[in-house]
N, C-alpha and C. Protein backbone atom coordinates (compact mmCIF):
# COMPACT_ATOMS: atom_id res chain seq x y z
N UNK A 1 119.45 86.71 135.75
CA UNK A 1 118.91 86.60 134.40
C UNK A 1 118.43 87.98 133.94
N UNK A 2 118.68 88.20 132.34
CA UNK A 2 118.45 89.42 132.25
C UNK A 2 117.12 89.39 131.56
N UNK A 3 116.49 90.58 131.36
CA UNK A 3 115.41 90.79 131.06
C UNK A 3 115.59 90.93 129.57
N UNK A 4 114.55 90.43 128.55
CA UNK A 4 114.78 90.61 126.98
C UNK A 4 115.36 91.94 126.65
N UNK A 5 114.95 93.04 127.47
CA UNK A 5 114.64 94.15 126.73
C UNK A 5 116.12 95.04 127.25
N UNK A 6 116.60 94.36 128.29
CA UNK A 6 118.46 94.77 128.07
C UNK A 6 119.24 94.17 127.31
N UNK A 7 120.78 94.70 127.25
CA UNK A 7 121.75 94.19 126.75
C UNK A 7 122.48 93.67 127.80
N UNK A 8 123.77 93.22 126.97
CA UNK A 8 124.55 92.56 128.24
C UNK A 8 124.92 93.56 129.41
N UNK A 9 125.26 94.97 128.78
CA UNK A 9 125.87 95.80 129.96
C UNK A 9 124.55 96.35 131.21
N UNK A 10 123.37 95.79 131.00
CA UNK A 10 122.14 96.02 131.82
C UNK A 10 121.46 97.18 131.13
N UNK A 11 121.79 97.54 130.19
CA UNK A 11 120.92 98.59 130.00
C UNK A 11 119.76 98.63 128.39
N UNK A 12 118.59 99.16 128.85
CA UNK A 12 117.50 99.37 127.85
C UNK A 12 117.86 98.90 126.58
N UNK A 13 117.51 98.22 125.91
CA UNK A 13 117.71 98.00 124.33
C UNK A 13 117.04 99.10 123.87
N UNK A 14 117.30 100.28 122.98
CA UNK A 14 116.39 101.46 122.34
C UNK A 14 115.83 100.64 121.05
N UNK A 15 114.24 101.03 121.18
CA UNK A 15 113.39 99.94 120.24
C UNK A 15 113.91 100.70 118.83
N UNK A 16 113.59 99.96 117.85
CA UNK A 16 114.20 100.21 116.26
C UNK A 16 113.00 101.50 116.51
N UNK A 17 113.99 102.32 115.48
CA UNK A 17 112.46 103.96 114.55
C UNK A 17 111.60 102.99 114.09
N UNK A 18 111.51 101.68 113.55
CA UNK A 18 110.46 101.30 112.80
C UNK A 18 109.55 100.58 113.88
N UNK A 19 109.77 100.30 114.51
CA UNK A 19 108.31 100.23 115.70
C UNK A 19 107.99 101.30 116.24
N UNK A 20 108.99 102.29 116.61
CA UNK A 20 108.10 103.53 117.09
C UNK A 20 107.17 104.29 116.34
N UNK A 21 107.69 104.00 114.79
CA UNK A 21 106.72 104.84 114.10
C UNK A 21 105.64 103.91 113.05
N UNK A 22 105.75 102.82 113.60
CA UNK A 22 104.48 101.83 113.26
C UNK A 22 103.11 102.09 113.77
N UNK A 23 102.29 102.21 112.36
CA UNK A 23 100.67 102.54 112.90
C UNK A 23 100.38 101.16 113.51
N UNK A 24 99.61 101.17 114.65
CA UNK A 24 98.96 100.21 115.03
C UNK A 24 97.93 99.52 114.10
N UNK A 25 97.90 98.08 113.73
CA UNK A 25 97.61 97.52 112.15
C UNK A 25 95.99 97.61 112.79
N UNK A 26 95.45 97.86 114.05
CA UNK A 26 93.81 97.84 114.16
C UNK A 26 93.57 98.99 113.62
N UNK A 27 94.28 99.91 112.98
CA UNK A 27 93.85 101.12 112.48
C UNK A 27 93.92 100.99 110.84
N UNK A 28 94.01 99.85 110.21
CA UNK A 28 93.62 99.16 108.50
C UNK A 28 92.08 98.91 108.84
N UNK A 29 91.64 98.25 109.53
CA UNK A 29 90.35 97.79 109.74
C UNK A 29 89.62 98.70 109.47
N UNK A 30 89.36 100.17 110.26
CA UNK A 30 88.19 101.13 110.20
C UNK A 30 88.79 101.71 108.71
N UNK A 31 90.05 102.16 109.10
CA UNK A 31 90.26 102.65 107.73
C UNK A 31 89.68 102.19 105.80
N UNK A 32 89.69 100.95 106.02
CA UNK A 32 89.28 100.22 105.09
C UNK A 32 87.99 100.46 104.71
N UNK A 33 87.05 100.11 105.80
CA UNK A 33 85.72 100.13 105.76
C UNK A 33 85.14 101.81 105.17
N UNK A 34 86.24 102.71 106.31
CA UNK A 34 85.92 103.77 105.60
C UNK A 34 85.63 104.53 104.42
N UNK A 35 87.29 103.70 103.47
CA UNK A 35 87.17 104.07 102.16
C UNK A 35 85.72 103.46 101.54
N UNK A 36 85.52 102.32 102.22
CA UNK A 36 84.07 101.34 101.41
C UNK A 36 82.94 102.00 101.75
N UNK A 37 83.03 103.09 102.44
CA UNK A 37 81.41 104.18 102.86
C UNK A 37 80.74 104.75 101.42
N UNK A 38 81.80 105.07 101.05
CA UNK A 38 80.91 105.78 99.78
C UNK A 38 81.31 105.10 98.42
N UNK A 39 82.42 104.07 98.44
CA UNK A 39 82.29 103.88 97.10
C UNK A 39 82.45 102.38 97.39
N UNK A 40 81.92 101.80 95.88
CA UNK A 40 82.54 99.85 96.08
C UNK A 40 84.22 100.16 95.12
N UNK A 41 85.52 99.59 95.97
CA UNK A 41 86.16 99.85 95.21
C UNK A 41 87.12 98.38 95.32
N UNK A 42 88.07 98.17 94.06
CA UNK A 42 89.01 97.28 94.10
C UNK A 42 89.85 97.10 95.32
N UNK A 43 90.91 96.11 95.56
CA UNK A 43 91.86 96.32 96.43
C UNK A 43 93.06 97.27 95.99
N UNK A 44 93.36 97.52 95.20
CA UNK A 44 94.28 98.39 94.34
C UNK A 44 93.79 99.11 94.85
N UNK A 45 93.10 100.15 93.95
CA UNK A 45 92.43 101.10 94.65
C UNK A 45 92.34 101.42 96.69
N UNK A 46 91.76 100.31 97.31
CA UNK A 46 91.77 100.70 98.50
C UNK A 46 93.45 101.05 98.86
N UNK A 47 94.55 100.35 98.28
CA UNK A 47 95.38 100.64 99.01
C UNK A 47 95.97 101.79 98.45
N UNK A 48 95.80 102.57 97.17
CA UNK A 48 96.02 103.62 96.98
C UNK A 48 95.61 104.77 97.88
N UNK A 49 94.08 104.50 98.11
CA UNK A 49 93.65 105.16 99.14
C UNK A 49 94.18 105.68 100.89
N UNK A 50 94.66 104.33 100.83
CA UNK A 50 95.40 103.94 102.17
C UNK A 50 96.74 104.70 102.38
N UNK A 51 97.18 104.54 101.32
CA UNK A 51 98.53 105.63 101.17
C UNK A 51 98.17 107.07 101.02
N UNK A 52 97.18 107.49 100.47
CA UNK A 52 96.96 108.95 100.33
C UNK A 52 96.38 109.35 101.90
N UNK A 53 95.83 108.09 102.42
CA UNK A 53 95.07 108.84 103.87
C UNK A 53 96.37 108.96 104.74
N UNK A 54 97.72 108.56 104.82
CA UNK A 54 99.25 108.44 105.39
C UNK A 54 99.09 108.17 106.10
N UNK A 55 98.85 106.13 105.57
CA UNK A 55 99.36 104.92 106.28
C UNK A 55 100.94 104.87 105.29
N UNK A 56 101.88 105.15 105.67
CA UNK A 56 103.57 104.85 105.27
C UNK A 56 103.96 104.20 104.57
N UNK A 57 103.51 102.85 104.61
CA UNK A 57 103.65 101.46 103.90
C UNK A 57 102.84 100.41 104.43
N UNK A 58 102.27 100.24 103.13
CA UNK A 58 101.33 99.29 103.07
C UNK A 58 102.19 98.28 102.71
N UNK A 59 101.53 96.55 103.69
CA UNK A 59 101.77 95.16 102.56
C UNK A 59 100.21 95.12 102.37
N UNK A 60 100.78 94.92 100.55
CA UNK A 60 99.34 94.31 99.75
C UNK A 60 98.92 92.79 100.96
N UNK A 61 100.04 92.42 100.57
CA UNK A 61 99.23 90.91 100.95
C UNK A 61 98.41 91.03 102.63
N UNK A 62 99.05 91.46 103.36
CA UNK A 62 98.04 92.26 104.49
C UNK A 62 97.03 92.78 104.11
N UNK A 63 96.70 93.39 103.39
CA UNK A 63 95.65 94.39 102.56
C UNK A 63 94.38 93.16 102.31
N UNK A 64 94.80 92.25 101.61
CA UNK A 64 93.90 91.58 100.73
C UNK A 64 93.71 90.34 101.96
N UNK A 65 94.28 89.69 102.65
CA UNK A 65 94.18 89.38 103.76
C UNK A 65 92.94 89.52 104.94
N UNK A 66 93.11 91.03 105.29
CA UNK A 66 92.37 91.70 105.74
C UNK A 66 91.21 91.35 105.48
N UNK A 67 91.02 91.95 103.89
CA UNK A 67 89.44 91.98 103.22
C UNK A 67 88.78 90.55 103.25
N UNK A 68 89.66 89.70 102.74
CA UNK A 68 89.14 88.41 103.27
C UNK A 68 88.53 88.19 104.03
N UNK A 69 89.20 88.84 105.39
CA UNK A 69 88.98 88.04 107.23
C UNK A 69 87.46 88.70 106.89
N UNK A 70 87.36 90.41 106.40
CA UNK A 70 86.28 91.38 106.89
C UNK A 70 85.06 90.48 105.75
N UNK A 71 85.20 90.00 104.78
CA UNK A 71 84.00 89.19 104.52
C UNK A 71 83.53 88.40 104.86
N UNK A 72 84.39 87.44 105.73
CA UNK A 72 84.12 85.82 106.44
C UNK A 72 83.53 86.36 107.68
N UNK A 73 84.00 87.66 107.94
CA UNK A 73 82.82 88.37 109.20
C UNK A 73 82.02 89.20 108.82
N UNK A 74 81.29 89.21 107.53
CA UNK A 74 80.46 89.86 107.33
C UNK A 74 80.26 91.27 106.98
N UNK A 75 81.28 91.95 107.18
CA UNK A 75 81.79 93.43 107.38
C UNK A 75 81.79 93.60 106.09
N UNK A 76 81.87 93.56 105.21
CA UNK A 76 82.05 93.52 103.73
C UNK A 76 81.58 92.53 102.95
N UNK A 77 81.25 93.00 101.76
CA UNK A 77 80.93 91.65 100.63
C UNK A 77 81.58 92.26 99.18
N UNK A 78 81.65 91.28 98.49
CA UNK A 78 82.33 91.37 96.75
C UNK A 78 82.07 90.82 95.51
N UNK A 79 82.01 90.99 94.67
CA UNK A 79 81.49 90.94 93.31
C UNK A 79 82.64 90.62 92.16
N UNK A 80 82.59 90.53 91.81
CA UNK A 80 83.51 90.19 90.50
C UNK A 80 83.15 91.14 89.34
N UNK A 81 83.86 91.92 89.15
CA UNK A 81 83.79 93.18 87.73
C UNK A 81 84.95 92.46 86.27
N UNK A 82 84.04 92.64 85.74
CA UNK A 82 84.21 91.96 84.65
C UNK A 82 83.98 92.77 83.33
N UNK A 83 83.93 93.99 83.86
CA UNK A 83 83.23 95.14 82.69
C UNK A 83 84.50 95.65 81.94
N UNK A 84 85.43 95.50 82.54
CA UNK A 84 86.42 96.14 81.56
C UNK A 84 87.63 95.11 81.07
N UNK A 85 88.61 95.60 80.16
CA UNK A 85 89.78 94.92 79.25
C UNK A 85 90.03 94.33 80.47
N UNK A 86 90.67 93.19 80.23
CA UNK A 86 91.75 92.26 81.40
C UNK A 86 91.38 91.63 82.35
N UNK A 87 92.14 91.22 82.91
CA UNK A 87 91.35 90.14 84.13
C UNK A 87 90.54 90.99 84.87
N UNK A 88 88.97 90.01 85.59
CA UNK A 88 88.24 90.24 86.15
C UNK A 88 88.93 90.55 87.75
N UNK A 89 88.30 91.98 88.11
CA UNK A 89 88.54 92.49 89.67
C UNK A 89 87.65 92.22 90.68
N UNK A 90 87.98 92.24 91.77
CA UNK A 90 87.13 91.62 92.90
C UNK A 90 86.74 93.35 93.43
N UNK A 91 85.43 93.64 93.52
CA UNK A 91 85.02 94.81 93.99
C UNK A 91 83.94 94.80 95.46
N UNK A 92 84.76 95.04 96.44
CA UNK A 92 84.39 95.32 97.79
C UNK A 92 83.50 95.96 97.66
N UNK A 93 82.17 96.08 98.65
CA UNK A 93 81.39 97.14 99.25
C UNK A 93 81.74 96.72 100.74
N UNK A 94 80.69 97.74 101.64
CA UNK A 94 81.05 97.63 102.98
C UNK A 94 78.84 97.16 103.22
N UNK A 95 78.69 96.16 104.36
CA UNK A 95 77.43 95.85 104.22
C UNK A 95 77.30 96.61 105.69
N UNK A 96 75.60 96.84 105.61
CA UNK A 96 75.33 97.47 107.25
C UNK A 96 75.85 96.92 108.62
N UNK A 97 76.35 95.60 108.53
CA UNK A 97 77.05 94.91 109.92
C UNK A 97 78.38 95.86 109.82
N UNK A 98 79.36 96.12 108.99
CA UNK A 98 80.09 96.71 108.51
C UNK A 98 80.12 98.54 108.82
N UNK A 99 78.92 98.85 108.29
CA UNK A 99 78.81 100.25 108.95
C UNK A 99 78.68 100.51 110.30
N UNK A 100 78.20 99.71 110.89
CA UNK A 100 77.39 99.86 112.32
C UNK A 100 78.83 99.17 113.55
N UNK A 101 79.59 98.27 112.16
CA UNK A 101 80.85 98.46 112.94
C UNK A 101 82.07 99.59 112.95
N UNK A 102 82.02 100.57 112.11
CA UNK A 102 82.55 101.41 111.66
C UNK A 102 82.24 102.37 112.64
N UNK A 103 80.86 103.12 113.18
CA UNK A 103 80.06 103.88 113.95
C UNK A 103 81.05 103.30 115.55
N UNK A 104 80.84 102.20 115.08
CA UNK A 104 81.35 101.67 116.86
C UNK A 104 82.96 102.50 116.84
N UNK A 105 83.38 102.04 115.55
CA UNK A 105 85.43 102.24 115.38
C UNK A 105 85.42 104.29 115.87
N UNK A 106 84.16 104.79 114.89
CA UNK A 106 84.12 106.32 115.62
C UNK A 106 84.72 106.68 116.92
N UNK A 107 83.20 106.26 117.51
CA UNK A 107 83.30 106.41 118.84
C UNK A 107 84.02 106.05 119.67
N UNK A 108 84.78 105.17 119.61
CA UNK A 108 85.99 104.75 119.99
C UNK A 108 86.89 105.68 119.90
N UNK A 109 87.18 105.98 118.90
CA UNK A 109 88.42 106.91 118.38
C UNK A 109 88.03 108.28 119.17
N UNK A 110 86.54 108.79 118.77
CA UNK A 110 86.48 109.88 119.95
C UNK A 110 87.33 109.78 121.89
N UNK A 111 86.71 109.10 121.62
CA UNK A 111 87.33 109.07 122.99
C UNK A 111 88.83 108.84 123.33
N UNK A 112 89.53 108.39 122.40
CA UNK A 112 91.11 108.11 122.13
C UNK A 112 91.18 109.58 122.02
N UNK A 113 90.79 110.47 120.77
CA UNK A 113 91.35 111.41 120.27
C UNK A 113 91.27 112.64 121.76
N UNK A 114 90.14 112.53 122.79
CA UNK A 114 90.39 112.95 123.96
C UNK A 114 91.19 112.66 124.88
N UNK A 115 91.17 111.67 125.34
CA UNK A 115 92.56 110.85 125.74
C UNK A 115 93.90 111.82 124.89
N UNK A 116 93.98 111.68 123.76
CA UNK A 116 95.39 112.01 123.46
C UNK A 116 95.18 113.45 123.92
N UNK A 117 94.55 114.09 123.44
CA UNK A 117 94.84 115.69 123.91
C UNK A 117 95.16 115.42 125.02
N UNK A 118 94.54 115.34 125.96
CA UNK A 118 94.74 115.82 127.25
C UNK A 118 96.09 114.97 127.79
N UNK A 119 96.29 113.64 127.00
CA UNK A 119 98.01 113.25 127.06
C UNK A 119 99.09 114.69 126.86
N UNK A 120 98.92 115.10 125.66
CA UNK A 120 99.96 116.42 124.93
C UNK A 120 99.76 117.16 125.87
N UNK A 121 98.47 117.50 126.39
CA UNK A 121 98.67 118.98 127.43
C UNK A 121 99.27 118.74 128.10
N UNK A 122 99.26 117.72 128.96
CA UNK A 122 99.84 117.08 130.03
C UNK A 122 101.58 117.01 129.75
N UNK A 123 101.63 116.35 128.69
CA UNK A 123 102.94 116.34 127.89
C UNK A 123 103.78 118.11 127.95
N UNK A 124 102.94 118.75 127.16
CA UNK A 124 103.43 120.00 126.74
C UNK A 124 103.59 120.76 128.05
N UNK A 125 103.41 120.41 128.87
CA UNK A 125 103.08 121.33 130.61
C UNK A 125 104.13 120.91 131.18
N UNK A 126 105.00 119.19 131.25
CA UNK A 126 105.84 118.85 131.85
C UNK A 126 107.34 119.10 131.18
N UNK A 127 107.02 119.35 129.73
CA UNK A 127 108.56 120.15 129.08
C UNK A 127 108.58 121.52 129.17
N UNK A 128 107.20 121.82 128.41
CA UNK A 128 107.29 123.45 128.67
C UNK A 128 106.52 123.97 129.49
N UNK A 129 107.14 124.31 130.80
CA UNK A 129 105.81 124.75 131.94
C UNK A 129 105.64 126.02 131.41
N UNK A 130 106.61 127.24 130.67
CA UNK A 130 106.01 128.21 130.53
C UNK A 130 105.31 128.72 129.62
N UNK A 131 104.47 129.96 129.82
CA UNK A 131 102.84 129.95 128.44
C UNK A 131 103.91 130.31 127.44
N UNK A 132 103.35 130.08 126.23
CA UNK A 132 104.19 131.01 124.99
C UNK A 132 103.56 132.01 124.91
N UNK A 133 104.65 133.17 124.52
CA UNK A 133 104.21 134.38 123.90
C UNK A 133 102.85 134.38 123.87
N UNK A 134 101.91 134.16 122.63
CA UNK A 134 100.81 134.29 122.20
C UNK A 134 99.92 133.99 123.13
N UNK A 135 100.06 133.10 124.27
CA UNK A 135 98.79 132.95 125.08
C UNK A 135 99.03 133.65 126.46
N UNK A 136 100.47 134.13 126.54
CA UNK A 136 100.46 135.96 127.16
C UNK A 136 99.35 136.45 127.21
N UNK A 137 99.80 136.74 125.93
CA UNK A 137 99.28 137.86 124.80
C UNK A 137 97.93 137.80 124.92
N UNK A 138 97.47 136.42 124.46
CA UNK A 138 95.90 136.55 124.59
C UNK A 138 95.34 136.25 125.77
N UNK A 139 96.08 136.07 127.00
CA UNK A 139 95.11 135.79 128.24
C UNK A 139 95.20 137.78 128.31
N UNK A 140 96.15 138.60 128.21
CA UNK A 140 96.14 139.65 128.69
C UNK A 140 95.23 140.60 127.81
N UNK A 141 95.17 140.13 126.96
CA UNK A 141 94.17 140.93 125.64
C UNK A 141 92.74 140.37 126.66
N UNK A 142 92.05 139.30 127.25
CA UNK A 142 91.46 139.03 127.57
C UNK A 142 90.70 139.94 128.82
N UNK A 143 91.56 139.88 129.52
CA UNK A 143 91.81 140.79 130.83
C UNK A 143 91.52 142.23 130.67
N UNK A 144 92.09 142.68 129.62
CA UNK A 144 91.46 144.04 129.13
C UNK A 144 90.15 144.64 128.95
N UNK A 145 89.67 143.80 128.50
CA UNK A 145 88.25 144.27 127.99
C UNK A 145 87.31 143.98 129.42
């Protein structure tokens, strides 16, 4: 029996570009909240935001989804704006359960974003064992003085 992830001739199925270059969707969550740090804003808006911070493609309906789940947990609350021409907008803030979960999403990420470096060094050492030019250059500029 073969394993899902071959073909018939036994070998590796190569995963589609579009999962390899899929953000992991737990990274909408902090992101979200983030944009809600300093301002109360629409869902429009957040996902404009979302695209300028380069998340690739957004689904709205994921988007608004989301905000849902993050109010039924407290993480957020909303209002109804009604101040301007046209239908009334639903306007997010982010509440202190919300920030204090955000603080947590930080620190987390600190420690990922260490993790990854020291992945790449590790990475960059097993393709390119040798120094480049410039850090020659500057271990020997070092040595000098």
């Amino acid at each position: 029996m073969q394993s899902k992830d071959q073909n018939q001739a036994g070998q590796p199925e190569e995963r589609s570009s579009m999962h390899l270059n899929a953000m992991p969707k737990n990274f909408l969550v902090p992101f979200l909240l983030l944009c809600l740090k300093s301002w109360s804003l629409h869902g429009y808006k957040l996902i404009q935001m979302l695209v300028d911070l380069g998340f690739p493609s957004i689904d709205q309906g994921n988007v608004y989804r989301t905000l849902r789940k993050l109010e039924k947990e407290n993480l957020i609350s909303s209002t109804w704006d009604t101040s301007e021409d046209g239908p009334a907008k639903r306007i997010y803030s982010i509440t202190k359960y919300g920030e204090t979960y955000l603080e947590t999403c930080a620190s987390s990420f600190l420690q990922y974003q260490h993790m990854l470096r020291t992945f790449f060094q590790l990475y960059t050492n097993a393709f390119f064992p040798f120094p480049s030019p410039w850090e020659t250059e500057k271990s020997d500029g070092d040595s000098a003085e």
